[in-house]
PDB file of N, CA and C in Angstrom:
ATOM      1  N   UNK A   1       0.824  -1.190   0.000  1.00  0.00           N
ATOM      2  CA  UNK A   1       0.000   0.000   0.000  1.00  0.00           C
ATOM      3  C   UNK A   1       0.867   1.252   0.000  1.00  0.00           C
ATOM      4  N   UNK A   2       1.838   1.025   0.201  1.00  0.00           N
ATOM      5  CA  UNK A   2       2.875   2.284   1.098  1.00  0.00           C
ATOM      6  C   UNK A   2       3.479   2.567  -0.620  1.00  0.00           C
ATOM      7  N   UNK A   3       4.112   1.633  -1.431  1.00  0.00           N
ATOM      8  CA  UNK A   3       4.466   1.460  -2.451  1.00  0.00           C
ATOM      9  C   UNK A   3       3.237   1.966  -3.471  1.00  0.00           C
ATOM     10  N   UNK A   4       2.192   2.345  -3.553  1.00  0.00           N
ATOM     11  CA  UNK A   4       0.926   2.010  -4.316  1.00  0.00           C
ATOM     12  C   UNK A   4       1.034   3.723  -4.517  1.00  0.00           C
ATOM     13  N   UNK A   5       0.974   4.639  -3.531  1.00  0.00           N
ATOM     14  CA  UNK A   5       1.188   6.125  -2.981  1.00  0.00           C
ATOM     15  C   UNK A   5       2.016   6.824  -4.182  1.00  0.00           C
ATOM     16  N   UNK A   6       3.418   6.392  -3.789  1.00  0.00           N
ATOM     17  CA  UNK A   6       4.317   6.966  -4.963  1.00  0.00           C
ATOM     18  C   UNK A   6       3.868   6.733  -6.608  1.00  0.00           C
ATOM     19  N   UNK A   7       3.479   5.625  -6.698  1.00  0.00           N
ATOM     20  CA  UNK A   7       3.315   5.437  -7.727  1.00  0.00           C
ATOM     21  C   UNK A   7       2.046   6.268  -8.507  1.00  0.00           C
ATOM     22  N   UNK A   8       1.142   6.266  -7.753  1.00  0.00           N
ATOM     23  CA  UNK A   8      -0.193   7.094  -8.009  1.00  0.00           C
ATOM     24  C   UNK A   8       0.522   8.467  -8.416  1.00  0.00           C
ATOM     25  N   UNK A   9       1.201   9.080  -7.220  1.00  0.00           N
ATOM     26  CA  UNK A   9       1.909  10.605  -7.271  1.00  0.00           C
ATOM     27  C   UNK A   9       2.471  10.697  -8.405  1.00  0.00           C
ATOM     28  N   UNK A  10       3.056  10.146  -9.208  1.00  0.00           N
ATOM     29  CA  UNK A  10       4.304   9.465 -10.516  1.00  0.00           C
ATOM     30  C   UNK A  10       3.291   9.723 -11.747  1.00  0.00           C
ATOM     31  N   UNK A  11       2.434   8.661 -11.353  1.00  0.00           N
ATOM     32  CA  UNK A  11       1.205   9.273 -12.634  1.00  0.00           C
ATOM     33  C   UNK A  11       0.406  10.120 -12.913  1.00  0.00           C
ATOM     34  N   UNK A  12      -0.052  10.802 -11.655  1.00  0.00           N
ATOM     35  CA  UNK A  12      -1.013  12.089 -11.822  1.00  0.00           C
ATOM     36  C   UNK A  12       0.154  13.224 -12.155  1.00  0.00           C
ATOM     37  N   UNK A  13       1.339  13.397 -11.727  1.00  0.00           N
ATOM     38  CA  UNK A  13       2.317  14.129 -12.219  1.00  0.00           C
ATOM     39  C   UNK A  13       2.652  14.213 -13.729  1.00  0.00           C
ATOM     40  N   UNK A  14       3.288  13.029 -13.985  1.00  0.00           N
ATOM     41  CA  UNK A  14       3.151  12.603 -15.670  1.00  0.00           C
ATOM     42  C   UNK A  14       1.725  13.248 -16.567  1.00  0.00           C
ATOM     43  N   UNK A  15       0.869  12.800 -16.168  1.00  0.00           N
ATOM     44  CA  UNK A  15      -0.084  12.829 -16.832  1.00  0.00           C
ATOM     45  C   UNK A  15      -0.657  14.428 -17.116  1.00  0.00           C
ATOM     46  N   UNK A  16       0.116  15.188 -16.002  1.00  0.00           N
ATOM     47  CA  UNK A  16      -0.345  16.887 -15.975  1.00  0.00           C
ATOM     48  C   UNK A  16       0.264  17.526 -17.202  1.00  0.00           C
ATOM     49  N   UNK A  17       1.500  16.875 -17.578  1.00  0.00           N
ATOM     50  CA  UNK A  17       2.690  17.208 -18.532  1.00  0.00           C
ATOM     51  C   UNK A  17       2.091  17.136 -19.989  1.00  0.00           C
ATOM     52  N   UNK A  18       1.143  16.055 -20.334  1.00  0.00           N
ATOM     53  CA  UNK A  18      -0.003  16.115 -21.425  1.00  0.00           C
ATOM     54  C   UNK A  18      -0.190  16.731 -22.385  1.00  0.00           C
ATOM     55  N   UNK A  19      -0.342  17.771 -22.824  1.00  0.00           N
ATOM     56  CA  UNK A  19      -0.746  18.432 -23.948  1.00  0.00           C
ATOM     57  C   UNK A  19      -2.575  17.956 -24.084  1.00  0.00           C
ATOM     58  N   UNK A  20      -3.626  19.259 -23.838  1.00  0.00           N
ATOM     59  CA  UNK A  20      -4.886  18.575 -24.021  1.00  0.00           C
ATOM     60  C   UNK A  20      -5.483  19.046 -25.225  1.00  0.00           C
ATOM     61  N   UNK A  21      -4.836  19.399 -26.313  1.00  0.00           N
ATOM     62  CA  UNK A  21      -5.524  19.995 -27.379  1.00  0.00           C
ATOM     63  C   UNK A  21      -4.236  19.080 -28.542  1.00  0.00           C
ATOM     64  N   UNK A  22      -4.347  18.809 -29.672  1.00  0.00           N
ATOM     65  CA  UNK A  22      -3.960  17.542 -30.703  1.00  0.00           C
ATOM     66  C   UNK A  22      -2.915  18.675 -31.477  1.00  0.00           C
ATOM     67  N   UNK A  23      -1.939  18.747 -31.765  1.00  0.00           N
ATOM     68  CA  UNK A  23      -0.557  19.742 -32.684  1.00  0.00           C
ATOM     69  C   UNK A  23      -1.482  20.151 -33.588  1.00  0.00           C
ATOM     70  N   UNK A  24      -1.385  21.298 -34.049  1.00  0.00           N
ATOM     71  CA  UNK A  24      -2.014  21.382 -35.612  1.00  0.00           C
ATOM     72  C   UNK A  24      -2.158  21.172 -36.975  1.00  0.00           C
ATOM     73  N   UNK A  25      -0.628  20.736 -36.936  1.00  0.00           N
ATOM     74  CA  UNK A  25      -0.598  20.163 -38.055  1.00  0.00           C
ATOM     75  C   UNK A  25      -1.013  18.792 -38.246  1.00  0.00           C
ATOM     76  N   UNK A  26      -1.121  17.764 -36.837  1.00  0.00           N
ATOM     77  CA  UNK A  26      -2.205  16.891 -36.901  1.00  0.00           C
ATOM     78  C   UNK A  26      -3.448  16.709 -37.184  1.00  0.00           C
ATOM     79  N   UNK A  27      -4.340  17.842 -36.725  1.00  0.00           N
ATOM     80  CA  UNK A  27      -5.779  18.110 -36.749  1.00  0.00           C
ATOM     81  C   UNK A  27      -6.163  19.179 -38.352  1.00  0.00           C
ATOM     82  N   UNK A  28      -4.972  19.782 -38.446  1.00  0.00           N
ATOM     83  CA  UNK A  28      -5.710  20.468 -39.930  1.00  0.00           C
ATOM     84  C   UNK A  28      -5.780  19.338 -41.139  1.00  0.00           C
ATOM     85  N   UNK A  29      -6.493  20.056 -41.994  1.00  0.00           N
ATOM     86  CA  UNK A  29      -6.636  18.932 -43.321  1.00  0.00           C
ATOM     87  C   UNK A  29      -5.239  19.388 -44.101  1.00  0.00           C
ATOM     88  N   UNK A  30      -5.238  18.328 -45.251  1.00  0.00           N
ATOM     89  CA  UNK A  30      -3.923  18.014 -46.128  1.00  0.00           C
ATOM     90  C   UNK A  30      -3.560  19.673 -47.034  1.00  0.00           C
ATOM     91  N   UNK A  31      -4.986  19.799 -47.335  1.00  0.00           N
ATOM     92  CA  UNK A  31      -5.111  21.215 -48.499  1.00  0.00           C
ATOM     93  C   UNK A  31      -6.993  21.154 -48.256  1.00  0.00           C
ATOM     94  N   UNK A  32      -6.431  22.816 -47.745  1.00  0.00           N
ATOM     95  CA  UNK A  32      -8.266  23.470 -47.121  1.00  0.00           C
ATOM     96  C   UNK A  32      -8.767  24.099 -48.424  1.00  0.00           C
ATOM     97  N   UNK A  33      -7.763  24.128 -49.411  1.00  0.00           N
ATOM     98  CA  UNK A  33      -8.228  25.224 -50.251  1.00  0.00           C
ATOM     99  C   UNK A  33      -8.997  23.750 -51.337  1.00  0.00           C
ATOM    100  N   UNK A  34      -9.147  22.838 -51.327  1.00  0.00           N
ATOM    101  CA  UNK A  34      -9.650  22.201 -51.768  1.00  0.00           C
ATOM    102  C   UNK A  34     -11.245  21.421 -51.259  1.00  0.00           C
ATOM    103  N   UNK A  35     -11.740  21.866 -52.656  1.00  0.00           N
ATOM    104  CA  UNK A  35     -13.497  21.298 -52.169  1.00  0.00           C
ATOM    105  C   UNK A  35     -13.888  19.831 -52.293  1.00  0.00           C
ATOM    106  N   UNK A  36     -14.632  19.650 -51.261  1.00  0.00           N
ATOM    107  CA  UNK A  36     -14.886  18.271 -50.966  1.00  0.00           C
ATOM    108  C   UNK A  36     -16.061  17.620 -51.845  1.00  0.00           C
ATOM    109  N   UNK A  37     -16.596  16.665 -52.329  1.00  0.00           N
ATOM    110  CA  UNK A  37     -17.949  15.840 -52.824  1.00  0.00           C
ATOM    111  C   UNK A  37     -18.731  15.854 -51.675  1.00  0.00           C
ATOM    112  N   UNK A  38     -20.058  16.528 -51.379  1.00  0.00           N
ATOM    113  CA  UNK A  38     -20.718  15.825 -50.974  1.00  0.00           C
ATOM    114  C   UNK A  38     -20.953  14.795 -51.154  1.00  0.00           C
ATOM    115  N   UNK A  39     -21.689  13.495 -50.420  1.00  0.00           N
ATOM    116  CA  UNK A  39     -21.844  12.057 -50.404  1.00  0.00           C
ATOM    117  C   UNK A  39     -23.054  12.155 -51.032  1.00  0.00           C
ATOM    118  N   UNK A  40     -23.338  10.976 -52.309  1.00  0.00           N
ATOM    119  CA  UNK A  40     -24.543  11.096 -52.798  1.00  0.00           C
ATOM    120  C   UNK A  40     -25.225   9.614 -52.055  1.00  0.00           C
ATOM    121  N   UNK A  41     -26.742  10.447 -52.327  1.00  0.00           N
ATOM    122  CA  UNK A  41     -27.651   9.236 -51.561  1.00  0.00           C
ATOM    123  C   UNK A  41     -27.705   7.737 -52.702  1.00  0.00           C
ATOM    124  N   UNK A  42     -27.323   6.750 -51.991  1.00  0.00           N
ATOM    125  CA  UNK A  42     -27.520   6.035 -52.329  1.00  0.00           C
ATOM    126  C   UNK A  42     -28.547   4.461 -51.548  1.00  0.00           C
ATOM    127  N   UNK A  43     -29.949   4.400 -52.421  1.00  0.00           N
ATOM    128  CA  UNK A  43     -30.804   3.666 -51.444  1.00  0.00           C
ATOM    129  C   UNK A  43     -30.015   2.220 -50.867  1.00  0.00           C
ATOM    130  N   UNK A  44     -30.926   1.699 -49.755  1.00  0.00           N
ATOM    131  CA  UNK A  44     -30.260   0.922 -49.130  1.00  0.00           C
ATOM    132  C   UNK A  44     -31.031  -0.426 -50.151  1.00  0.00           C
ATOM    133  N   UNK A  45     -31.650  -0.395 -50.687  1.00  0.00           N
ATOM    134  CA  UNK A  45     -32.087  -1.610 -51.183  1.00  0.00           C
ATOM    135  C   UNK A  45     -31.632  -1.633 -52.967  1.00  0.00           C
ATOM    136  N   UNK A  46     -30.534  -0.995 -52.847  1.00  0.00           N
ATOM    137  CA  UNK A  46     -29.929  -0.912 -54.594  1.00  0.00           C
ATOM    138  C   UNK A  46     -29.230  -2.231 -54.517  1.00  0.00           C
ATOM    139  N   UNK A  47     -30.005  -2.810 -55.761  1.00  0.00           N
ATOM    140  CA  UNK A  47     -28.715  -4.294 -56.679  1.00  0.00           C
ATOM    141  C   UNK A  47     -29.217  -5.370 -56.038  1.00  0.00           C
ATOM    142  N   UNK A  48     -30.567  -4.800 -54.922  1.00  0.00           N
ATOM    143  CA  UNK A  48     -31.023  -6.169 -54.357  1.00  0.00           C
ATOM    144  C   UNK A  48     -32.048  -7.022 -55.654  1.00  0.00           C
ATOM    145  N   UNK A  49     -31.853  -8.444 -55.328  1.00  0.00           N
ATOM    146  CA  UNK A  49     -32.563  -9.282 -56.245  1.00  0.00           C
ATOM    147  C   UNK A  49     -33.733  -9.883 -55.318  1.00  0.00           C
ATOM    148  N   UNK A  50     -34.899  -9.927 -56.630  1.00  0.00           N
ATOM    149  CA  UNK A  50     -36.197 -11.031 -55.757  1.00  0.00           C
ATOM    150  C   UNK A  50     -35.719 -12.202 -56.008  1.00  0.00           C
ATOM    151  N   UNK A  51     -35.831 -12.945 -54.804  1.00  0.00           N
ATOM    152  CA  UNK A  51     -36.040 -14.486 -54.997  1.00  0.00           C
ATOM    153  C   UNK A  51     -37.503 -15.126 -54.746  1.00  0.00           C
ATOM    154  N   UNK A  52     -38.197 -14.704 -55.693  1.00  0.00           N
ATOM    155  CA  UNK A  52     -39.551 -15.585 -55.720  1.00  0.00           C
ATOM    156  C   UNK A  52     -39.665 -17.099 -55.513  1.00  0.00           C
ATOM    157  N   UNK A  53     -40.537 -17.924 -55.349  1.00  0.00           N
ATOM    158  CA  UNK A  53     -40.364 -19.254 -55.534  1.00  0.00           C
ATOM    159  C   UNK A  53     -41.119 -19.657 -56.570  1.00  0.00           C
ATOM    160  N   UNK A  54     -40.421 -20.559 -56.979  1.00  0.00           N
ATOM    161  CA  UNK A  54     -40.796 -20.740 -58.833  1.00  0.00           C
ATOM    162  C   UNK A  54     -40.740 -21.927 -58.367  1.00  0.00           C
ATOM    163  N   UNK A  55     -41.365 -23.083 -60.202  1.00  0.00           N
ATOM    164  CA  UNK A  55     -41.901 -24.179 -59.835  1.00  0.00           C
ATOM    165  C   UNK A  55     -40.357 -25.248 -60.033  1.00  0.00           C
ATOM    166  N   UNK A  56     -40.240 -26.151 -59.677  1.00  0.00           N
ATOM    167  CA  UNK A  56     -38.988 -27.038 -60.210  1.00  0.00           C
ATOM    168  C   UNK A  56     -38.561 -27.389 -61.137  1.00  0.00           C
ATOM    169  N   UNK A  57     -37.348 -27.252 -61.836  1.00  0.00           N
ATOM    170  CA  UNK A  57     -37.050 -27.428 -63.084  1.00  0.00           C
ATOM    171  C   UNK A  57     -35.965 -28.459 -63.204  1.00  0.00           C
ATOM    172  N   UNK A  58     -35.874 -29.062 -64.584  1.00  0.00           N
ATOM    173  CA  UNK A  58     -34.681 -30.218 -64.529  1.00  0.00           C
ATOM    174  C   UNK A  58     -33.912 -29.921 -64.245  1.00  0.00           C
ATOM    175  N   UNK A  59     -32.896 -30.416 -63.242  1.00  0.00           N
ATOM    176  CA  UNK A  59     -31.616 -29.993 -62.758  1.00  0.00           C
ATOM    177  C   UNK A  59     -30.884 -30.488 -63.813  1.00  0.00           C
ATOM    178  N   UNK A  60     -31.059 -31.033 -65.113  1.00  0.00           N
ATOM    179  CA  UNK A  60     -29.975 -31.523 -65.882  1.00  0.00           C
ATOM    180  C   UNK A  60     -29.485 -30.407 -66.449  1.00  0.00           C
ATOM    181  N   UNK A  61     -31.181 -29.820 -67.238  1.00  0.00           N
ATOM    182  CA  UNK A  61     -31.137 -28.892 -67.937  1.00  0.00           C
ATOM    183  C   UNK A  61     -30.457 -27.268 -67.083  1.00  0.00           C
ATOM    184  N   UNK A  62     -30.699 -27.214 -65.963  1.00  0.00           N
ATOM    185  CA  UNK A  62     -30.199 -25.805 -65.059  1.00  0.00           C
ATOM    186  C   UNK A  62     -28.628 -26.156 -65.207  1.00  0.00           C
ATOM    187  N   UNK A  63     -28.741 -27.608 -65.393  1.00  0.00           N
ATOM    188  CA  UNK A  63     -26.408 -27.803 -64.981  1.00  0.00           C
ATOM    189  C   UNK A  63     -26.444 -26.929 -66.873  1.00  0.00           C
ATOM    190  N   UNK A  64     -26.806 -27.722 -67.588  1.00  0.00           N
ATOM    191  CA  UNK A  64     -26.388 -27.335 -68.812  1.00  0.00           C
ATOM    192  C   UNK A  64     -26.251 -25.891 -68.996  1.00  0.00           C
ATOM    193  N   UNK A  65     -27.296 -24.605 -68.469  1.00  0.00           N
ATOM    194  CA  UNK A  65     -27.584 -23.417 -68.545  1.00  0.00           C
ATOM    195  C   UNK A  65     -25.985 -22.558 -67.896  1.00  0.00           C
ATOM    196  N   UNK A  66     -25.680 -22.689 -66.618  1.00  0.00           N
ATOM    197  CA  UNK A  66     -24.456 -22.820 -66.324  1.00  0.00           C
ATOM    198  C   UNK A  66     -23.340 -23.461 -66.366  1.00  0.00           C
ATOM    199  N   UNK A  67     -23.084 -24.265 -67.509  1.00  0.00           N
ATOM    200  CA  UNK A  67     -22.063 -24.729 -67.897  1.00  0.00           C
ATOM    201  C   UNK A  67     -21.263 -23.592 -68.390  1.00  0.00           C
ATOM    202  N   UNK A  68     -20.206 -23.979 -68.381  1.00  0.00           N
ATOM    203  CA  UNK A  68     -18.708 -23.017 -69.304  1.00  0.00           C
ATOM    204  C   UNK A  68     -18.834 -23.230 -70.785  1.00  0.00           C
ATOM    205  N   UNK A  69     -19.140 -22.411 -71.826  1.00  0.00           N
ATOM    206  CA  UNK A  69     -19.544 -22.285 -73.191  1.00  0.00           C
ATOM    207  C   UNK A  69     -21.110 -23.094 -73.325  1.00  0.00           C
ATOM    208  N   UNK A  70     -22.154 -23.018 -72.440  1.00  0.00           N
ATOM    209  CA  UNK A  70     -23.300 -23.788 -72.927  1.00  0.00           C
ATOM    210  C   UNK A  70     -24.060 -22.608 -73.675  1.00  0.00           C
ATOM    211  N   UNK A  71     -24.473 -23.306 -74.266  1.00  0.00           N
ATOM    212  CA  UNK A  71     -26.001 -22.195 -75.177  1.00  0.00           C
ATOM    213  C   UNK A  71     -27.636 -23.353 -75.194  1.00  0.00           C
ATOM    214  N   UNK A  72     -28.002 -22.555 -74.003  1.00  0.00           N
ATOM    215  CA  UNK A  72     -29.530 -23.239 -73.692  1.00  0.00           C
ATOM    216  C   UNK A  72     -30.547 -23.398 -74.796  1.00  0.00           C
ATOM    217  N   UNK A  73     -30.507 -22.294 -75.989  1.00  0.00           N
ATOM    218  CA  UNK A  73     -31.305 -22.675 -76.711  1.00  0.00           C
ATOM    219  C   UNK A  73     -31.012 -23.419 -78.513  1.00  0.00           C
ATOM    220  N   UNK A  74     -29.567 -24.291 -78.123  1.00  0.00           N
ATOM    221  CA  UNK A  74     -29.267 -25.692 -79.167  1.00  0.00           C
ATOM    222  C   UNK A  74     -29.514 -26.915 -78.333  1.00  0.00           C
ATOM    223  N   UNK A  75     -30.969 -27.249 -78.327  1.00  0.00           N
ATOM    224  CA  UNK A  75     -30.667 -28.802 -77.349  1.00  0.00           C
ATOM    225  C   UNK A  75     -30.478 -29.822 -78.402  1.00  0.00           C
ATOM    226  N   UNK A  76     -29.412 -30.227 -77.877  1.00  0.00           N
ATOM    227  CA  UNK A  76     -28.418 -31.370 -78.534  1.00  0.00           C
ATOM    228  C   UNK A  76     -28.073 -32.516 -77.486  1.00  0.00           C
ATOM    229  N   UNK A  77     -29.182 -32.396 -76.793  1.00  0.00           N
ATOM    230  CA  UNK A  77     -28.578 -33.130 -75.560  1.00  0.00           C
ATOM    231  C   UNK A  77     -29.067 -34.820 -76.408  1.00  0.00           C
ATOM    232  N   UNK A  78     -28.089 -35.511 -75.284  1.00  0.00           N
ATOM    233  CA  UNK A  78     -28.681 -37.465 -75.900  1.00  0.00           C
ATOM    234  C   UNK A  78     -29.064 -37.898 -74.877  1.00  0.00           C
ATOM    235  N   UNK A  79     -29.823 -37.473 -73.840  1.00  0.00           N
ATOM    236  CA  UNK A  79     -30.323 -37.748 -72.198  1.00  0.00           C
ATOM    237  C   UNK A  79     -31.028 -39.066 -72.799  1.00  0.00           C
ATOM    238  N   UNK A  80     -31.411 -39.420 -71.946  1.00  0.00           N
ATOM    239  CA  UNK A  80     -32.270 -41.059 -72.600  1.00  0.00           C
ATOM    240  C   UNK A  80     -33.675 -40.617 -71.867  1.00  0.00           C
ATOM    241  N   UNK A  81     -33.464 -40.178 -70.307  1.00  0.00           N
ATOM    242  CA  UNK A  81     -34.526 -40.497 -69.239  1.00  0.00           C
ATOM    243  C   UNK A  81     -35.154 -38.901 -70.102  1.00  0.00           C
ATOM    244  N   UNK A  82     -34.525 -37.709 -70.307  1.00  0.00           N
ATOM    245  CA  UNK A  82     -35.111 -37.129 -70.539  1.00  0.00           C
ATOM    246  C   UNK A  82     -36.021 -36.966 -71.765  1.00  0.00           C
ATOM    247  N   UNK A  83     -35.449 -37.963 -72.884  1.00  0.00           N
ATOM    248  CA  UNK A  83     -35.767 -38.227 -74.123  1.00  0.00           C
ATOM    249  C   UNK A  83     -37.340 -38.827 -74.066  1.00  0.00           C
ATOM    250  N   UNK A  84     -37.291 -39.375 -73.095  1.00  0.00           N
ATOM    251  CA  UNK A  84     -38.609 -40.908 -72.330  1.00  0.00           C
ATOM    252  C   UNK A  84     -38.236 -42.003 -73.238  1.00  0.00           C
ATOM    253  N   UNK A  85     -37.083 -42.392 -73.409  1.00  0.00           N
ATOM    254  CA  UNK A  85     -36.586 -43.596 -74.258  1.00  0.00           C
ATOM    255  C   UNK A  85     -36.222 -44.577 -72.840  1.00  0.00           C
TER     256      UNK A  85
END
């Protein structure tokens, strides 16, 4: 406790030494003579997509749609089950 005293005294001392206002050349801007953009409004629901629920579709045919080079409307497919063969 006796030890606890000085130390308190040590820091409230220190701490008076402070500076309570920030240098100025910290707190000013880079170049004042330059005008700023206002921020334009932009809504919060921009680029959002509906996800409705739609009815089920062949997953063969959805792989084919996202395939790498597919084109959905040449069906060339040789499916058998989808053929009804």
């Amino acid at each position: 406790m006796i030890k606890l005293i000085p130390l308190a005294m040590l820091g409230l001392s220190l701490g008076a030494c402070v500076a309570t206002q920030p240098p100025s050349y910290l707190a000013a801007p880079a170049n004042s003579t330059i005008d700023t953009r206002s921020p334009g409004y932009t809504a919060v629901t921009a680029g959002v997509r509906s996800y409705d629920v739609v009815d089920p579709l062949d997953w063969r045919e959805l792989n084919r749609r996202v395939a790498p080079g597919a084109n959905p409307e040449r069906d060339d497919s040789n499916d058998a089950a989808r053929r009804g063969r």
